[in-house]
C-alpha atoms as a PDB file:
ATOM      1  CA  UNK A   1       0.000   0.000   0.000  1.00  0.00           C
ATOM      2  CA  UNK A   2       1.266   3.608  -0.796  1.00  0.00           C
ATOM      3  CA  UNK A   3       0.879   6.402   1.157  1.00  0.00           C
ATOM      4  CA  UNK A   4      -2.179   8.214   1.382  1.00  0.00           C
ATOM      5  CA  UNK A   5      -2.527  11.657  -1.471  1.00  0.00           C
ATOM      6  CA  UNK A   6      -5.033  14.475  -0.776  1.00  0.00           C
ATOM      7  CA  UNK A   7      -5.720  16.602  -3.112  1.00  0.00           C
ATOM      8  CA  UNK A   8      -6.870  20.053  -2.441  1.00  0.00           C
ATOM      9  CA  UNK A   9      -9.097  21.750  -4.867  1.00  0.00           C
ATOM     10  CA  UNK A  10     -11.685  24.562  -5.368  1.00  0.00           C
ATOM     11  CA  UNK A  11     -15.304  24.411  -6.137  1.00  0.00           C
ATOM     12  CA  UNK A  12     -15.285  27.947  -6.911  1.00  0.00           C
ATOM     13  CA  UNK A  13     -12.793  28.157  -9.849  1.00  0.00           C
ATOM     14  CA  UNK A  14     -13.695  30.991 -11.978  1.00  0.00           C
ATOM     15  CA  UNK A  15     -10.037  31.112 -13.951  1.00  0.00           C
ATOM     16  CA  UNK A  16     -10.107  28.530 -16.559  1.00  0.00           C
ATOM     17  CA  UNK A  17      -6.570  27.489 -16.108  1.00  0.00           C
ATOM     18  CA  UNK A  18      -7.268  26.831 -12.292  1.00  0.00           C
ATOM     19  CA  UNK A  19     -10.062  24.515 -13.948  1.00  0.00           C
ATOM     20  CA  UNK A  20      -7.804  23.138 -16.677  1.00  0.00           C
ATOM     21  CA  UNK A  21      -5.345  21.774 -13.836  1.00  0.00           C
ATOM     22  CA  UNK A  22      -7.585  20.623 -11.586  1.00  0.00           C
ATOM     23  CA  UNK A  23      -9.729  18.746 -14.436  1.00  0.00           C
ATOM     24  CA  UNK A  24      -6.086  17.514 -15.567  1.00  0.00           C
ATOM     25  CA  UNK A  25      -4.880  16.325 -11.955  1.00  0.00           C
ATOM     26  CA  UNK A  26      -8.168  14.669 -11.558  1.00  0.00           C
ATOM     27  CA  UNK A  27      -7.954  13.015 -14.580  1.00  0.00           C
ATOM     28  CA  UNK A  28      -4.491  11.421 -14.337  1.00  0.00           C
ATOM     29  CA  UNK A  29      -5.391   9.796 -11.266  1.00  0.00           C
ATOM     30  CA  UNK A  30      -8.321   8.598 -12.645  1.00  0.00           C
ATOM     31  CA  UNK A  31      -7.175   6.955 -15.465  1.00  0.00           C
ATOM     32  CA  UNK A  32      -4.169   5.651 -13.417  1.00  0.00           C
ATOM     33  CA  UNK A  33      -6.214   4.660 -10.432  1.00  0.00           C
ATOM     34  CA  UNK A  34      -4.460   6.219  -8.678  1.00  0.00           C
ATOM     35  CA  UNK A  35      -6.547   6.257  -4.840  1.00  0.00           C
ATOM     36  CA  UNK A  36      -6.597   9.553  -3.627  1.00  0.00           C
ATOM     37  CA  UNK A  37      -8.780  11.634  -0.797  1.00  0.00           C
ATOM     38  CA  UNK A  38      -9.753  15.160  -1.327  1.00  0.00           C
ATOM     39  CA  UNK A  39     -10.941  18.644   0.125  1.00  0.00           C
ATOM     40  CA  UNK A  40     -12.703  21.959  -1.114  1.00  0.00           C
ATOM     41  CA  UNK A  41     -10.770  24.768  -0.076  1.00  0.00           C
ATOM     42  CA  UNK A  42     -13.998  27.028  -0.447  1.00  0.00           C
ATOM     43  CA  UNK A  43     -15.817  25.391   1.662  1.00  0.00           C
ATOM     44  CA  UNK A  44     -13.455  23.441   4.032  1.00  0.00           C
ATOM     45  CA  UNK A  45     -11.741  25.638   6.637  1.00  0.00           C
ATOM     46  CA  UNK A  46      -9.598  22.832   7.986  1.00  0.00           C
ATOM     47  CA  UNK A  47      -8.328  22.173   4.882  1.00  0.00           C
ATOM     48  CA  UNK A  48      -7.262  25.514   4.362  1.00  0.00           C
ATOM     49  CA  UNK A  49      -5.306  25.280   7.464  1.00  0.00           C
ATOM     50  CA  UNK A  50      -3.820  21.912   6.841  1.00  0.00           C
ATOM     51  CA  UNK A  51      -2.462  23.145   3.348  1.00  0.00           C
ATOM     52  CA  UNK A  52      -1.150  26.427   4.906  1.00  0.00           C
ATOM     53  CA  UNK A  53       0.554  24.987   7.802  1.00  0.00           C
ATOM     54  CA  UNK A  54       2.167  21.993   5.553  1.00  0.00           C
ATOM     55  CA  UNK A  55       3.164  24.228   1.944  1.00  0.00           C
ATOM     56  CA  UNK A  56       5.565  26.760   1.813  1.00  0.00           C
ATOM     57  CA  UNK A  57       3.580  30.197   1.302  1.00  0.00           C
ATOM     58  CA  UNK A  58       5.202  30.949  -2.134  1.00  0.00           C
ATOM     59  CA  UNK A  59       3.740  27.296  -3.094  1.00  0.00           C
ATOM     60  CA  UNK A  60       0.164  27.569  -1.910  1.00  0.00           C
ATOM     61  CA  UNK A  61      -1.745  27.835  -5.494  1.00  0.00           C
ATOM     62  CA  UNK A  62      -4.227  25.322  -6.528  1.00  0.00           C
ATOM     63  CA  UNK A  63      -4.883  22.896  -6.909  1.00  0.00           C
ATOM     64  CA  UNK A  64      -2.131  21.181  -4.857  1.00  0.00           C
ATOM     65  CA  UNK A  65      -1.383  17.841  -2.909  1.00  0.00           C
ATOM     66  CA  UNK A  66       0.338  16.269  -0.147  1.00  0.00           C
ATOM     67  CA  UNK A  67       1.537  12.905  -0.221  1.00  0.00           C
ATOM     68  CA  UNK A  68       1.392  11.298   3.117  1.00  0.00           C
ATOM     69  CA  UNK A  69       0.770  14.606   4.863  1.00  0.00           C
ATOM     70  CA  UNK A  70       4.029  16.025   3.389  1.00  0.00           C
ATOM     71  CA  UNK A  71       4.336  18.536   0.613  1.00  0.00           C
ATOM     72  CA  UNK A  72       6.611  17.103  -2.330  1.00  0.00           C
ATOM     73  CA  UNK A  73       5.982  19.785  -5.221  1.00  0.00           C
ATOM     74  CA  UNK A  74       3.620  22.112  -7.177  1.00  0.00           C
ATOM     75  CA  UNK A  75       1.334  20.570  -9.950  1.00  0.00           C
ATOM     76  CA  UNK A  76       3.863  22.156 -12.181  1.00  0.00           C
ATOM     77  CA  UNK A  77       6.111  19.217 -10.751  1.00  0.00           C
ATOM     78  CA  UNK A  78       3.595  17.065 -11.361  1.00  0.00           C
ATOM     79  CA  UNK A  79       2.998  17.728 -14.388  1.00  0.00           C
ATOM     80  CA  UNK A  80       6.524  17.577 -15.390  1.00  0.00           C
ATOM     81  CA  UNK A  81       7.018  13.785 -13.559  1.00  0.00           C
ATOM     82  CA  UNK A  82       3.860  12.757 -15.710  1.00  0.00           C
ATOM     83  CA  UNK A  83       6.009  14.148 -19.173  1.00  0.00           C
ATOM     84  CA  UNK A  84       8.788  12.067 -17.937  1.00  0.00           C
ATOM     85  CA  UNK A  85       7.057   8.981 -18.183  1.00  0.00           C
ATOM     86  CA  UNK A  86       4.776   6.475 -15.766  1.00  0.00           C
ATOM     87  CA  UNK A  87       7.747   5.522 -13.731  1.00  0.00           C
ATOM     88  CA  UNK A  88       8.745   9.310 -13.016  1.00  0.00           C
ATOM     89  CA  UNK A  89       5.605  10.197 -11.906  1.00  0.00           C
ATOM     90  CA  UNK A  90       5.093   6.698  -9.308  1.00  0.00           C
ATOM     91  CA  UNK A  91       8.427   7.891  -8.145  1.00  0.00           C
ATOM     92  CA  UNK A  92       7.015  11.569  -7.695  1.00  0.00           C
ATOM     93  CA  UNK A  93       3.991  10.462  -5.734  1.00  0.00           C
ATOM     94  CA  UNK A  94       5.881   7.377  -4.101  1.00  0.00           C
ATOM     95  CA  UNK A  95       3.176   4.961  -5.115  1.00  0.00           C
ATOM     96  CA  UNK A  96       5.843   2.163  -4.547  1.00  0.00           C
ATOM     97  CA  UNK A  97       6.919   3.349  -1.300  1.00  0.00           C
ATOM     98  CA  UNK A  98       6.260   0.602   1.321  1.00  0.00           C
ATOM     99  CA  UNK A  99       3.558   2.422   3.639  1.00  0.00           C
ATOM    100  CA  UNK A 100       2.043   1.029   6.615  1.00  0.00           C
ATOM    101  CA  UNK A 101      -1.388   2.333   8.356  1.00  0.00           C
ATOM    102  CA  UNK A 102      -0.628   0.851  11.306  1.00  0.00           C
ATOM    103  CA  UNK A 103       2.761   1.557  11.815  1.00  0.00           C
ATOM    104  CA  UNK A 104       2.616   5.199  10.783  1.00  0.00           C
ATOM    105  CA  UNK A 105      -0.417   6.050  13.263  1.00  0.00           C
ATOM    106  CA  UNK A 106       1.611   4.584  15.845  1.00  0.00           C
ATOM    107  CA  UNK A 107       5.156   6.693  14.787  1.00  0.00           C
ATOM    108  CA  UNK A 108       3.045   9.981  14.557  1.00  0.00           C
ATOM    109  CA  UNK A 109       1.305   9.514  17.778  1.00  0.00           C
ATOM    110  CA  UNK A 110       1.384  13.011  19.764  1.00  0.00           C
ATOM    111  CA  UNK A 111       4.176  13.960  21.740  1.00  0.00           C
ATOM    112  CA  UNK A 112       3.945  12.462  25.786  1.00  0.00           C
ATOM    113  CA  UNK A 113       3.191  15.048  28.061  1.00  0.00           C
ATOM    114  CA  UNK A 114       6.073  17.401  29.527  1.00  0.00           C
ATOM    115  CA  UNK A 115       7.374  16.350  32.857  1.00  0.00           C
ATOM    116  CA  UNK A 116       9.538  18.703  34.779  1.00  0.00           C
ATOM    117  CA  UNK A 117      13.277  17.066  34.598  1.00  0.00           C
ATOM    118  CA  UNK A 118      15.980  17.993  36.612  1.00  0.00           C
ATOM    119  CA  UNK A 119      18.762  19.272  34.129  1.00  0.00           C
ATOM    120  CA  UNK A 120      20.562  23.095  35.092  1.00  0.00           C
ATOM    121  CA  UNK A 121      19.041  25.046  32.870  1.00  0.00           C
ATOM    122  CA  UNK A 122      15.687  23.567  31.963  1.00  0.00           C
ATOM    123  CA  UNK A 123      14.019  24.031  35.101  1.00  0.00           C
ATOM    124  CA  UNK A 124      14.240  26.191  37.852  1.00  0.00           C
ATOM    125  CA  UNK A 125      14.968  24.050  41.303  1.00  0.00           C
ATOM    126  CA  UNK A 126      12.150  24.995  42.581  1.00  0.00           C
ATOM    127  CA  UNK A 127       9.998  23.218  40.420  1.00  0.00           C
ATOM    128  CA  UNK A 128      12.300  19.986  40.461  1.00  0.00           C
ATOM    129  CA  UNK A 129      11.465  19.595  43.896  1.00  0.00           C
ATOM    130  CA  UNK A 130       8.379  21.805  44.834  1.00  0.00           C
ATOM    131  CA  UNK A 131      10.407  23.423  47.735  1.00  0.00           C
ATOM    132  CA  UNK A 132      10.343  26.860  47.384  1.00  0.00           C
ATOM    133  CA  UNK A 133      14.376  28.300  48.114  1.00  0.00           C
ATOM    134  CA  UNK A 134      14.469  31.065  50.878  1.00  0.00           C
ATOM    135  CA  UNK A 135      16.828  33.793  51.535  1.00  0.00           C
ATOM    136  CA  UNK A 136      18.217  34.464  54.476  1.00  0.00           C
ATOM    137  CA  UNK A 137      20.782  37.533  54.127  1.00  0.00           C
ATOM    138  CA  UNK A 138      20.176  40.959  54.716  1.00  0.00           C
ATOM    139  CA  UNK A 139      16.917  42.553  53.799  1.00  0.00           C
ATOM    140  CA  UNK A 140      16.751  44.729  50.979  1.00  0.00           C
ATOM    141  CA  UNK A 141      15.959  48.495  51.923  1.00  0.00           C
END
């Protein structure tokens, strides 16, 4: 199994060469079978934040696509790795990269929660031990 694609699109494309590539992305993974989710930008406001927090801003135009949650190039790449040949373009979207469900939900689990540890620097003694420190020299005036 490959990893998964999403393709993000727009329902409201009023440009025709917005249409063109979407109508041409579409199509080459139909035609290749190619399985594929997808989300409306218009009307999706998670998707809109997914694709901005995982594309760099000067490569944000639609339609675009991330390949196992990762961004790996423009439709202009795409499009170029298609030209190239069938073997260029499985390379481009890693369609014979081993991928595991299982394992991967299990690598990308969150983070564990942050524990206080007791390294100079990180914390302040304090909260290492929950004693507060006292001073005992002179007052200040």
């Amino acid at each position: 199994m490959s990893p998964p694609i999403t393709l993000f699109l727009t329902t409201i494309a009023s440009e025709p060469r917005l249409r063109a590539r979407q109508e041409y992305l579409l199509r080459i993974f139909q035609v290749k079978q190619i399985p594929f989710s997808a989300y409306d930008m218009a009307s999706d406001e998670r998707a809109r934040k997914l694709w901005k927090r995982k594309v760099p801003a000067a490569k944000q135009q639609l339609p675009g696509f991330l390949v196992d949650n990762t961004f790996i190039g423009t439709v202009e790449d795409f499009e170029a790795a298609v030209e190239a040949g069938d073997h260029v373009m499985r390379k481009f979207l890693r369609l014979d990269d081993e991928y595991n469900e299982e394992v991967e939900r299990l690598w990308n689990t969150p983070a564990p929660e942050v524990v206080p540890i007791g390294v100079p620097g990180v914390q302040k003694p304090s909260e290492i031990s929950g004693h507060q420190t006292a001073w005992h020299g002179p007052k200040d005036k």
